[in-house]
C-alpha atoms as a PDB file:
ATOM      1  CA  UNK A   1     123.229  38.082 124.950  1.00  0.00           C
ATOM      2  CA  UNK A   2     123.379  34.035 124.992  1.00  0.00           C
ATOM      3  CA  UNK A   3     121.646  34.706 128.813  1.00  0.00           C
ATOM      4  CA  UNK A   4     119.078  36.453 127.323  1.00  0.00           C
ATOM      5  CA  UNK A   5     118.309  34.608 124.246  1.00  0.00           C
ATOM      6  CA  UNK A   6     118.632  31.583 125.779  1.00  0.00           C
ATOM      7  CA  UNK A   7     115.523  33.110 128.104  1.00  0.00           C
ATOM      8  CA  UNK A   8     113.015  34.225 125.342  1.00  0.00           C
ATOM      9  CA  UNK A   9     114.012  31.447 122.891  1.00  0.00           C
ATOM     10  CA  UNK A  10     111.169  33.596 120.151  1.00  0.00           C
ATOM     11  CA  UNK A  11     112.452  36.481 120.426  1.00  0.00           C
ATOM     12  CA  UNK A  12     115.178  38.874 118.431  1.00  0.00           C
ATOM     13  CA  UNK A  13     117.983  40.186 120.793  1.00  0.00           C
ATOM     14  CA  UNK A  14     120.277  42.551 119.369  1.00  0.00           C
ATOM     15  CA  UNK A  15     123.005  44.228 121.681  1.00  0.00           C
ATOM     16  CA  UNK A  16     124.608  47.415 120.309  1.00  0.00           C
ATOM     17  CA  UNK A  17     127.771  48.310 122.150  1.00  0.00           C
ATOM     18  CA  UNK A  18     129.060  51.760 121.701  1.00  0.00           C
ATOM     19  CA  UNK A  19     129.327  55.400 122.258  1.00  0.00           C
ATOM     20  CA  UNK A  20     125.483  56.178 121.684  1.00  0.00           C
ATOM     21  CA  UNK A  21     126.436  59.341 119.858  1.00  0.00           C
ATOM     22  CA  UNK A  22     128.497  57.039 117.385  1.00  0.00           C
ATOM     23  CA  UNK A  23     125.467  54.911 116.354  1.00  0.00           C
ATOM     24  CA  UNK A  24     121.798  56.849 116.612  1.00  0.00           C
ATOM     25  CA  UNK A  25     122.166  57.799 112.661  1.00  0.00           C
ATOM     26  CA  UNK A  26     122.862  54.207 111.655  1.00  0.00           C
ATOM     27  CA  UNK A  27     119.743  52.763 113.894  1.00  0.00           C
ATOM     28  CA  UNK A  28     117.189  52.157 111.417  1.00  0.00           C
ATOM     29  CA  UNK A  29     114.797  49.714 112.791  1.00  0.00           C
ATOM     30  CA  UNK A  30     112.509  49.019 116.276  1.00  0.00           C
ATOM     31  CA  UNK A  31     114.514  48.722 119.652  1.00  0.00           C
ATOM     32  CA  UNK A  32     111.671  47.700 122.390  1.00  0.00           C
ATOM     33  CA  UNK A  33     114.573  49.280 125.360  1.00  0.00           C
ATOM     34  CA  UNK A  34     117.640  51.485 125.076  1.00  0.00           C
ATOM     35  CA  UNK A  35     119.729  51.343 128.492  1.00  0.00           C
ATOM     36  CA  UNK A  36     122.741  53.640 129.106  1.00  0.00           C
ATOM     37  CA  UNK A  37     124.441  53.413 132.658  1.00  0.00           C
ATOM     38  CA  UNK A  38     126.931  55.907 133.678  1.00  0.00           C
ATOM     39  CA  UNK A  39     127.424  56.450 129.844  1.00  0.00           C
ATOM     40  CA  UNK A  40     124.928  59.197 128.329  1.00  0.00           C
ATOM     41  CA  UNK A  41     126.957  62.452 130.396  1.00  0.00           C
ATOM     42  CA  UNK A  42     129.767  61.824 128.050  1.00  0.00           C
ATOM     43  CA  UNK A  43     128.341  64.821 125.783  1.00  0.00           C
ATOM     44  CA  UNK A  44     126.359  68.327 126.366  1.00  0.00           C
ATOM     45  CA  UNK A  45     123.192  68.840 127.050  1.00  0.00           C
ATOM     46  CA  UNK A  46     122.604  70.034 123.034  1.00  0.00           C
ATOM     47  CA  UNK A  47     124.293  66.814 121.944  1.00  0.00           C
ATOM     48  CA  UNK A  48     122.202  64.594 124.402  1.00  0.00           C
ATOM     49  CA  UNK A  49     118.844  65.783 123.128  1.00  0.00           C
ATOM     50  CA  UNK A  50     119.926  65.743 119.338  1.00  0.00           C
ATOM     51  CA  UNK A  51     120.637  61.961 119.852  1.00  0.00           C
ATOM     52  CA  UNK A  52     117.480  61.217 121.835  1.00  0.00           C
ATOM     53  CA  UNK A  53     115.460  62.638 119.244  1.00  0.00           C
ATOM     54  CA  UNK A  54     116.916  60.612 117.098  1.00  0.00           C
ATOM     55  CA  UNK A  55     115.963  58.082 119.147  1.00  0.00           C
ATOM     56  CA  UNK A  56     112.826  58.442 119.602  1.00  0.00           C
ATOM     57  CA  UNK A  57     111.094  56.798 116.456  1.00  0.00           C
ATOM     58  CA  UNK A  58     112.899  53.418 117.078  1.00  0.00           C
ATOM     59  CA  UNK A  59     112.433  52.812 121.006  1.00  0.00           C
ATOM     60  CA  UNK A  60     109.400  52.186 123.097  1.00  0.00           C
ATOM     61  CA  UNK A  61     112.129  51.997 126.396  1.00  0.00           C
ATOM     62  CA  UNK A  62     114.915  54.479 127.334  1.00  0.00           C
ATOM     63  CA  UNK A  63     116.514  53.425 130.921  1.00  0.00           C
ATOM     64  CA  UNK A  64     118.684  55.806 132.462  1.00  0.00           C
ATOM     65  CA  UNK A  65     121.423  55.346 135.180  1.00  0.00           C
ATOM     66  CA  UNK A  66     123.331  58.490 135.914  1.00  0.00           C
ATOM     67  CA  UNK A  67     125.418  60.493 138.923  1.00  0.00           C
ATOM     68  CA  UNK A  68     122.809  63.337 139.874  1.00  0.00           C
ATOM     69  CA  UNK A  69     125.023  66.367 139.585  1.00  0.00           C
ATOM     70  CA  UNK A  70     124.989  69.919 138.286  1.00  0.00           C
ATOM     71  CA  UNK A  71     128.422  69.740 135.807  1.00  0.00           C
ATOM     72  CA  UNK A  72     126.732  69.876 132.358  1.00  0.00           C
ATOM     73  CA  UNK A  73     125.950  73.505 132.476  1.00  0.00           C
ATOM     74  CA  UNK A  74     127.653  76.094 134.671  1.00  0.00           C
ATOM     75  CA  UNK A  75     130.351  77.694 133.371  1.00  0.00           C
ATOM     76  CA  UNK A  76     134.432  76.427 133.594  1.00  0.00           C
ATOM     77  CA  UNK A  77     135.713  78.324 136.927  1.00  0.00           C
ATOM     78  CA  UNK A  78     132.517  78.800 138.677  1.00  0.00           C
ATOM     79  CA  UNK A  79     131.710  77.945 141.715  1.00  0.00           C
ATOM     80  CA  UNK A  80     128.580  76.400 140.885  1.00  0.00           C
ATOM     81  CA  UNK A  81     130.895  73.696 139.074  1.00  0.00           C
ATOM     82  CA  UNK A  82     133.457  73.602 141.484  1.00  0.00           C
ATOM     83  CA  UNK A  83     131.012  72.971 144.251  1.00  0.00           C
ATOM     84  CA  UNK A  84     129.425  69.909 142.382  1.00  0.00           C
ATOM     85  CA  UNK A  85     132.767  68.431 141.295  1.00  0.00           C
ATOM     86  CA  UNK A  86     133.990  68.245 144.941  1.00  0.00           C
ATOM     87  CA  UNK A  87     130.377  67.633 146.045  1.00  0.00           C
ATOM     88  CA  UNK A  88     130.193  64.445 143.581  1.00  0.00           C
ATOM     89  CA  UNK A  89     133.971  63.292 143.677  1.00  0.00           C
ATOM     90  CA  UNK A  90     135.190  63.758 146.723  1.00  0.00           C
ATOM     91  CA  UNK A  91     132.048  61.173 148.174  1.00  0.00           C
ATOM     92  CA  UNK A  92     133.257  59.004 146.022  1.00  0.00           C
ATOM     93  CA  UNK A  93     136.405  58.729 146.786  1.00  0.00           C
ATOM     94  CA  UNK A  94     135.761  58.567 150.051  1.00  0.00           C
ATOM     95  CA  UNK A  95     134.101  55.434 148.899  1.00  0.00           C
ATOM     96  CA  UNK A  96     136.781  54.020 147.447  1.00  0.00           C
ATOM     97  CA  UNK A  97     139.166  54.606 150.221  1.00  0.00           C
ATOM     98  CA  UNK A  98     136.907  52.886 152.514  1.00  0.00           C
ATOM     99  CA  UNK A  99     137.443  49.715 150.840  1.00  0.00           C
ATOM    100  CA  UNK A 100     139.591  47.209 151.878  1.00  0.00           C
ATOM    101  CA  UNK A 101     141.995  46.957 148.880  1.00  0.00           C
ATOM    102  CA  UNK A 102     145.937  48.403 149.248  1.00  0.00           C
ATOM    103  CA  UNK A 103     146.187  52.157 149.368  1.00  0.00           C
ATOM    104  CA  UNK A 104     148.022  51.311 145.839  1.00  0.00           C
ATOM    105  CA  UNK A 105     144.983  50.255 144.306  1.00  0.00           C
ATOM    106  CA  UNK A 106     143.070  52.617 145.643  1.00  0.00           C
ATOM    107  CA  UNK A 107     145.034  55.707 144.709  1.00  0.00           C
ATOM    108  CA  UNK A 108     145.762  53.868 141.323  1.00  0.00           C
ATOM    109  CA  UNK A 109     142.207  53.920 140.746  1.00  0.00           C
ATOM    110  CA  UNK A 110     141.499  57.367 141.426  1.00  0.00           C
ATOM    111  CA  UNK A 111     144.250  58.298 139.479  1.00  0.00           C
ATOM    112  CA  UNK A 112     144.203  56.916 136.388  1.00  0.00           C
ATOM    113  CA  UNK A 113     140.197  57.015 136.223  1.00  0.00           C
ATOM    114  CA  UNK A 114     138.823  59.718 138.407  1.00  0.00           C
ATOM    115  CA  UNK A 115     140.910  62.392 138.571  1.00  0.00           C
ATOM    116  CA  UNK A 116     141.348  62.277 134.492  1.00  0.00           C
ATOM    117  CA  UNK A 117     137.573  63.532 134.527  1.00  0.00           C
ATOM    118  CA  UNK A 118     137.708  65.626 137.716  1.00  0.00           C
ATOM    119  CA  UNK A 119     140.754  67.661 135.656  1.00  0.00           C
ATOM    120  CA  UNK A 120     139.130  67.477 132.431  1.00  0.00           C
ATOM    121  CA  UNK A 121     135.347  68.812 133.741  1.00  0.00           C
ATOM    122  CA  UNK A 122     137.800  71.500 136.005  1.00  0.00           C
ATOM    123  CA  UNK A 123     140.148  72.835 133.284  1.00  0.00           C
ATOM    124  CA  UNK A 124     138.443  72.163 129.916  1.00  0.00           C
ATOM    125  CA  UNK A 125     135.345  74.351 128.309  1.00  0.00           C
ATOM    126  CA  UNK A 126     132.167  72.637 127.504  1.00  0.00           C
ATOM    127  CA  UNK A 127     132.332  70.670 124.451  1.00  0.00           C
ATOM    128  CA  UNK A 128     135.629  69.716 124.883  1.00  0.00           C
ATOM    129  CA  UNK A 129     135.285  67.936 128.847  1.00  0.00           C
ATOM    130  CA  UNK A 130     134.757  64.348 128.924  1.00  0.00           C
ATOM    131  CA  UNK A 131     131.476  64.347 131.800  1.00  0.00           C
ATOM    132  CA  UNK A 132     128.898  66.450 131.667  1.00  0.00           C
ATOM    133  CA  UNK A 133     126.741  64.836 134.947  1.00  0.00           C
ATOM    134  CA  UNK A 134     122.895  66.774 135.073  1.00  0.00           C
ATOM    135  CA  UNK A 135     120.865  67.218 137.634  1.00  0.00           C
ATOM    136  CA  UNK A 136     117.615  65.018 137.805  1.00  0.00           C
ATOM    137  CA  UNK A 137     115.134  67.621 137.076  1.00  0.00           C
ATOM    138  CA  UNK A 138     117.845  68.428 134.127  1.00  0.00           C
ATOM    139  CA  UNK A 139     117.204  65.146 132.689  1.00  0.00           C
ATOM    140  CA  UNK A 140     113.733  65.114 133.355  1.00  0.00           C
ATOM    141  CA  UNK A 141     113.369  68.180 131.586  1.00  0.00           C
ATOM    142  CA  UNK A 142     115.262  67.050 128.651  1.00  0.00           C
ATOM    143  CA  UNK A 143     113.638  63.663 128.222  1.00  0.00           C
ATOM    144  CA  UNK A 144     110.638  65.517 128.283  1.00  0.00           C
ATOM    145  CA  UNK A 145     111.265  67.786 125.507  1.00  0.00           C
ATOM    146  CA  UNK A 146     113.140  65.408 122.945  1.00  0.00           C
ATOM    147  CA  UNK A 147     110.902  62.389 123.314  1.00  0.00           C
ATOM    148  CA  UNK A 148     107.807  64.707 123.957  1.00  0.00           C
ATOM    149  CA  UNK A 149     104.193  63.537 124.728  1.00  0.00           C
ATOM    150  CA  UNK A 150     105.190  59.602 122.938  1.00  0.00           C
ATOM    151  CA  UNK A 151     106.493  58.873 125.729  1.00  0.00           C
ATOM    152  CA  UNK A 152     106.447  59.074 129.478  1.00  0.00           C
ATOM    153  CA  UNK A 153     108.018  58.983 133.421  1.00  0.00           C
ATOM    154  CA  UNK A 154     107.520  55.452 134.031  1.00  0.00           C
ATOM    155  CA  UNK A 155     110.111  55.418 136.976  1.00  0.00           C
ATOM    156  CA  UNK A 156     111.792  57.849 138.951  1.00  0.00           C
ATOM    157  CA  UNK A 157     114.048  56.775 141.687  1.00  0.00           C
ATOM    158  CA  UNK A 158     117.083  57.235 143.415  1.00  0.00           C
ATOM    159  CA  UNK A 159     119.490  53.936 143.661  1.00  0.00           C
ATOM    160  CA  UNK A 160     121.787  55.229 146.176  1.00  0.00           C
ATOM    161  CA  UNK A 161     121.860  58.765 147.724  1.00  0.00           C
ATOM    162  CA  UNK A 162     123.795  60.241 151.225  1.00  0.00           C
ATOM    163  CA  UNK A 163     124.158  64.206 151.813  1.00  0.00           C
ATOM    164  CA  UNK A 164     126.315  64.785 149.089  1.00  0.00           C
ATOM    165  CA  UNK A 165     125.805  62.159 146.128  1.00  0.00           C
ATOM    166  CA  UNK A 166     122.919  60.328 144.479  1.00  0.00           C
ATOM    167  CA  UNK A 167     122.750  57.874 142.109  1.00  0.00           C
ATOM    168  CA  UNK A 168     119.666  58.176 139.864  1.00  0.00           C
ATOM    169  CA  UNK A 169     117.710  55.793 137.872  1.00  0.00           C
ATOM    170  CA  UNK A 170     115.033  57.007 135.466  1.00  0.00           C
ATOM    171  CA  UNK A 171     112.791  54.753 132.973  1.00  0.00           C
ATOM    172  CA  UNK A 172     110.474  56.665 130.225  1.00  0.00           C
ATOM    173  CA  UNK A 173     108.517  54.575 128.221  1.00  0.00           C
ATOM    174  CA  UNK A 174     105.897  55.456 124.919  1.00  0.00           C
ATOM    175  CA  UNK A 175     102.742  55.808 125.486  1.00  0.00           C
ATOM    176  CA  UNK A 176     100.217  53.353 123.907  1.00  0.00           C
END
């Protein structure tokens, strides 16, 4: 915040740190951008567009930065799910592997962060797992419909992608 305020001396910065399903009833005034990395899959699909409609009246900015995955939707013990899961977690622990830290850290990492969603998204229903990771023409498709024709694609692109895992980065912005 000091960073920023220290940039644009004029101007109001407010920084709301939370669960964004935990504050959109209490926003009550104008928010110029709205940013949630790696943190707006923590809820379904029905929950995500209730709380960007809510949104909508008090932001002229939503920027997105999400895993592009297929684990909101299909159903626990399909394949569709399973396929995704190992699809989307196994790259990235390959990832982590590849790094140069002890095999203690590494498997300490997976362990106490990864694999609690990987067994959550794998064994729990919907509405009760912790990730629910969409698909960018998911999210597309949602943004469209809760913020409607106020607002629109202002940015589409992918921030890192291989053969099994992209990272996606979307910014919709009201039209004036």
């Amino acid at each position: 915040k000091k960073i920023v305020s220290d940039a644009f001396p004029d101007t109001r910065i407010t920084v709301e740190s939370c669960r964004i399903q935990d504050c959109t009833d209490r926003i009550d005034r104008k928010f110029e951008i709205a940013m949630s990395s790696l943190a707006y899959h923590h809820m379904p699909v029905e929950d995500k567009r209730a709380h960007l409609v809510r949104l909508r009246p008090w932001i002229d900015h939503f920027l997105l930065f999400e895993m592009d995955t297929d684990i909101d939707t299909p159903d626990l013990f399909s394949p569709t799910l399973a396929l995704a899961v190992y699809q989307a977690y196994g790259r990235i622990f390959d990832r982590i592997y590849a790094h140069d830290s002890s095999i203690e850290v590494v498997n300490d990492c997976i362990d106490s962060f990864l694999m609690t969603e990987v067994v959550s998204i794998l064994t729990e229903p919907r509405g009760e797992r912790s990730d629910y990771h969409m698909l960018r023409e998911q999210w597309l498709a949602l943004f469209a419909e809760a913020l409607g024709p106020e607002f629109m694609i202002r940015n589409d692109l992918s921030c890192y992608a291989d053969e099994y895992l992209s990272l996606i980065g979307l910014h919709y912005g009201r039209v004036v």
